[in-house]
Protein backbone atom coordinates (compact mmCIF):
# COMPACT_ATOMS: atom_id res chain seq x y z
CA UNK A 1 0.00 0.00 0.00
CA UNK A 2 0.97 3.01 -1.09
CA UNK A 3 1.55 6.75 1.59
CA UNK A 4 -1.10 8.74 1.46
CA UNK A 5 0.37 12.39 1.57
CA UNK A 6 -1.68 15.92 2.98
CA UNK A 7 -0.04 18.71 1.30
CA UNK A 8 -0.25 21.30 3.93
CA UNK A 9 -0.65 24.41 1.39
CA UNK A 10 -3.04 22.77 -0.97
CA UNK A 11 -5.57 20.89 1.11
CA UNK A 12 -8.88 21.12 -0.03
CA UNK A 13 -7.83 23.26 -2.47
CA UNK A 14 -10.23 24.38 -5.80
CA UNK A 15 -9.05 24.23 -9.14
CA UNK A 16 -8.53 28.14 -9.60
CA UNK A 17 -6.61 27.93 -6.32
CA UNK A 18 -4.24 25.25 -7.49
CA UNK A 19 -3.84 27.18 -10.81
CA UNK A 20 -2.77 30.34 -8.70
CA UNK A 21 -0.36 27.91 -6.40
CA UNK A 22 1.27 26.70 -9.86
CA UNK A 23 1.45 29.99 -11.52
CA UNK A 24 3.17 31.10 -7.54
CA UNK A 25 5.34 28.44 -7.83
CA UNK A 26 6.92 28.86 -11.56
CA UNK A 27 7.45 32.43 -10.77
CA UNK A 28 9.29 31.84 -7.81
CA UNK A 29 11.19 29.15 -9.59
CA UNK A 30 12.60 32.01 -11.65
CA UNK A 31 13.33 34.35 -8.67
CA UNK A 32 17.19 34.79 -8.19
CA UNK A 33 16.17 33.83 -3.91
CA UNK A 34 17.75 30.63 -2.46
CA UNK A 35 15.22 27.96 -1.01
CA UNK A 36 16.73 28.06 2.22
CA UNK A 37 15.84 31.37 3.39
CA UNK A 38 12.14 31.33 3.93
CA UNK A 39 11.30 30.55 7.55
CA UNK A 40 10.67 27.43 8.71
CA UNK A 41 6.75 25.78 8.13
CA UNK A 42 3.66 25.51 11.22
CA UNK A 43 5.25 22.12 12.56
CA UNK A 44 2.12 21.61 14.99
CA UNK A 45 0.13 20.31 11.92
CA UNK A 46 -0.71 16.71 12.37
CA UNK A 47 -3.50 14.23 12.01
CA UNK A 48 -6.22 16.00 13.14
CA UNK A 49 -5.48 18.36 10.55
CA UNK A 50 -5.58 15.61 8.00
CA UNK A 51 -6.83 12.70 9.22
CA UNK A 52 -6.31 9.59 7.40
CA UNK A 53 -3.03 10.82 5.94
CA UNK A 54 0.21 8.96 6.69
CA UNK A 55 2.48 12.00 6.73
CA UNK A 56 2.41 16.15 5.99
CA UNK A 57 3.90 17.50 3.41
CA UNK A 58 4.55 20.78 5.43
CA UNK A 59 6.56 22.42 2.92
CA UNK A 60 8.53 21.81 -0.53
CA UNK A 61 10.11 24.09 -2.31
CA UNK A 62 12.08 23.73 -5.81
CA UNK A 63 13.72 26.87 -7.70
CA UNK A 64 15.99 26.52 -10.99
CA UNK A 65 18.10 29.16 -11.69
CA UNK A 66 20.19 29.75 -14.06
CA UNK A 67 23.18 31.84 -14.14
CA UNK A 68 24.60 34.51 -16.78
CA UNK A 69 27.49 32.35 -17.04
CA UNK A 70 25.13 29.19 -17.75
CA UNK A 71 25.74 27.74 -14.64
CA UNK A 72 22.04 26.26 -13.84
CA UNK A 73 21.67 26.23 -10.10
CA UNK A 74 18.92 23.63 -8.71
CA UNK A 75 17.58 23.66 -4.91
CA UNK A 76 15.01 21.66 -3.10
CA UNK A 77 14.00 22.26 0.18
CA UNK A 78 11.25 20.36 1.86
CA UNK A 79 9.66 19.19 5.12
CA UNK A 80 7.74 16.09 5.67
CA UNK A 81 6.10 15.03 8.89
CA UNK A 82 5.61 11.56 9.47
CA UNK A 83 2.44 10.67 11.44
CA UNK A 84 2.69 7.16 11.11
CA UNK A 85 5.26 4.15 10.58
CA UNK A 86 3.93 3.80 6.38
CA UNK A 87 5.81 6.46 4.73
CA UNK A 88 9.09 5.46 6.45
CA UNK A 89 10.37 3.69 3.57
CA UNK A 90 9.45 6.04 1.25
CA UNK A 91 11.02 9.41 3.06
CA UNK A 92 13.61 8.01 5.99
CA UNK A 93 16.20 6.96 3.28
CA UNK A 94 15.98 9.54 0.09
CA UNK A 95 18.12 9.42 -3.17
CA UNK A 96 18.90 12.24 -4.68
CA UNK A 97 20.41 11.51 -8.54
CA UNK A 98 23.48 13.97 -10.23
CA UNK A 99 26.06 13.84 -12.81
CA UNK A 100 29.44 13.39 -11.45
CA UNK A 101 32.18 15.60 -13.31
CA UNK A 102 29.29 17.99 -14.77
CA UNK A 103 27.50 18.60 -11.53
CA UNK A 104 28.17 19.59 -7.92
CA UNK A 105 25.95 18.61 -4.96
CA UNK A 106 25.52 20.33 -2.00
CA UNK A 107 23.88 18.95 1.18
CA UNK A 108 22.50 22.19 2.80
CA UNK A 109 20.51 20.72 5.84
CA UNK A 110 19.71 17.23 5.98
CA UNK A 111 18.23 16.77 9.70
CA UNK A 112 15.32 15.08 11.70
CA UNK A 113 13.26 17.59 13.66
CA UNK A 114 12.20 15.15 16.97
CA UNK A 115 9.07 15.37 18.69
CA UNK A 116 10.70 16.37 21.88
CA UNK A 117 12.34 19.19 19.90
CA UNK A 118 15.51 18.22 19.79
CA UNK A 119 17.24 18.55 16.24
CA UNK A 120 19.24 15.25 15.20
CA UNK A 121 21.23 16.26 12.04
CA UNK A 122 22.19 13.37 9.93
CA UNK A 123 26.04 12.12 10.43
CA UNK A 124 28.07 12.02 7.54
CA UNK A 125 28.11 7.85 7.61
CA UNK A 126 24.82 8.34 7.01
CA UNK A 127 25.31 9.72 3.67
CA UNK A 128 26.21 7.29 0.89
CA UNK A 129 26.79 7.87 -3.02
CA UNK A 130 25.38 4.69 -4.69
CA UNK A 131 25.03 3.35 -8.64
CA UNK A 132 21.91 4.45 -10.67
CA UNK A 133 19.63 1.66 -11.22
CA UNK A 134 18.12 3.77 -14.28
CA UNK A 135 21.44 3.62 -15.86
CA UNK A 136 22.77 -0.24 -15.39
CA UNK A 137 24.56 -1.51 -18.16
CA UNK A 138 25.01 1.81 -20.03
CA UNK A 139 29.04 2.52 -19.67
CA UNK A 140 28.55 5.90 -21.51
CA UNK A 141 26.26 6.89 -18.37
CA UNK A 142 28.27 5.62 -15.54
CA UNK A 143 29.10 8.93 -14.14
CA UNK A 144 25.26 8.98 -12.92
CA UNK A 145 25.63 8.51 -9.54
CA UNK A 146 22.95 8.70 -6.59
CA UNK A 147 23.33 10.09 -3.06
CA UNK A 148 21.71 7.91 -0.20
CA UNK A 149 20.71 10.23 2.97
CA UNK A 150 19.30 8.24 5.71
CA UNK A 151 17.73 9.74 8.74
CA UNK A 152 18.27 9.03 12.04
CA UNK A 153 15.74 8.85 14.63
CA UNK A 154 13.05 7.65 12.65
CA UNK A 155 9.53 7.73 14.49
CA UNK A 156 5.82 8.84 13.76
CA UNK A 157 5.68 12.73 14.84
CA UNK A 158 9.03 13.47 13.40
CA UNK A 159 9.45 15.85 10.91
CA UNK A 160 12.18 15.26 7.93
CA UNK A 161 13.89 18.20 6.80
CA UNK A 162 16.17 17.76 3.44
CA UNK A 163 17.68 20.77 1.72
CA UNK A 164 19.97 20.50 -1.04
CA UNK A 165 21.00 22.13 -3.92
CA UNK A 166 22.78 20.77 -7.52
CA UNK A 167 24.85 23.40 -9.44
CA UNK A 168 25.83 21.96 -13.49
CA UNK A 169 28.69 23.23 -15.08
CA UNK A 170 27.75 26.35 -17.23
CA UNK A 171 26.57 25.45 -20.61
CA UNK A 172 26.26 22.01 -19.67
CA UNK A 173 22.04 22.32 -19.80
CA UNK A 174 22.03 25.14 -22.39
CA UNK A 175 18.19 25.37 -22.12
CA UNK A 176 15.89 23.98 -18.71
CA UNK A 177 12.49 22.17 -18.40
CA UNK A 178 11.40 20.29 -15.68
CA UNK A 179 8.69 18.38 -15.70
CA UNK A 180 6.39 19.10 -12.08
CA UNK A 181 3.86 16.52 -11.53
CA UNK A 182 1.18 18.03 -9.15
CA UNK A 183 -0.96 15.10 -9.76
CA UNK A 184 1.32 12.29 -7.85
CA UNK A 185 1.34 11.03 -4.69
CA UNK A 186 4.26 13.61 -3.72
CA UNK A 187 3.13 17.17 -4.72
């Protein structure tokens, strides 16, 4: 069985509202701010907010920017709250995919917000680069590589707070797309 997510900002939200969100959303993609500076989300959300959900998306933010120089600058910043033991597997142990040699990834906060308060950042054993499934086989694509954070701490009430960023070489992606699937199970 699959999570079922609440997305805190959209919840119960009408078409023209998610239209607005979407149209919010691509124009802050192309703001020149970083992810990471927005304050942090209402963390006292939970299931009576959204009952029947198995965790909170509280937050999730994704900007592209590119540079003059054609350096293309991506950043994700999200918080999840778990409220029960489902989407464990699915969120305790993310993979985050880059190009070795063309890009750089940087690990901005990767952390576990407890429910007694306490902040539990996650050690660097806990971060492990890892082969691309995807790209098995293919010798031309073996510089795909994928970075395996796992979270420590791991319980329902805890809230999962990932921000990273992956800067490509300029003129490595002379044009961007992205393809933003409000539709899935993760918003």
């Amino acid at each position: 069985r699959l999570p079922r997510f609440a997305h805190a900002t959209q919840f119960g939200a009408t078409c023209g509202v998610l239209r607005s969100a979407i149209l919010v959303a691509l124009i802050g993609a192309l703001s020149p701010a970083v992810a990471g500076e927005a304050s942090p989300p209402d963390m006292s959300l939970g299931a009576a907010e959204y009952p029947g959900a198995d965790a909170i998306i509280l937050r999730w933010e994704q900007r592209w920017v590119q540079d003059s120089d054609g350096t293309v600058r991506y950043r994700q910043h999200r918080w999840i709250k778990l409220l029960n033991r489902r989407p464990i597997r699915a969120e305790a142990d993310p993979v985050i995919d880059f190009c070795r040699g063309e890009d750089e990834l940087i690990i901005h906060a990767a952390r576990t917000h407890l429910t007694t308060g306490e902040v539990m950042p996650v050690p660097d054993y806990s971060r492990n680069i890892g082969g691309t499934p995807d790209v098995s086989g293919w010798p031309a694509l073996a510089c795909w590589e994928q970075q395996i954070i796992s979270f420590s701490g791991i319980e329902p009430g805890v809230i999962l707070e990932l921000d990273y960023e992956i800067v490509t070489k300029p003129n490595v992606l002379p044009w961007m797309s992205a393809d933003v699937r409000l539709d899935h199970r993760y918003p």
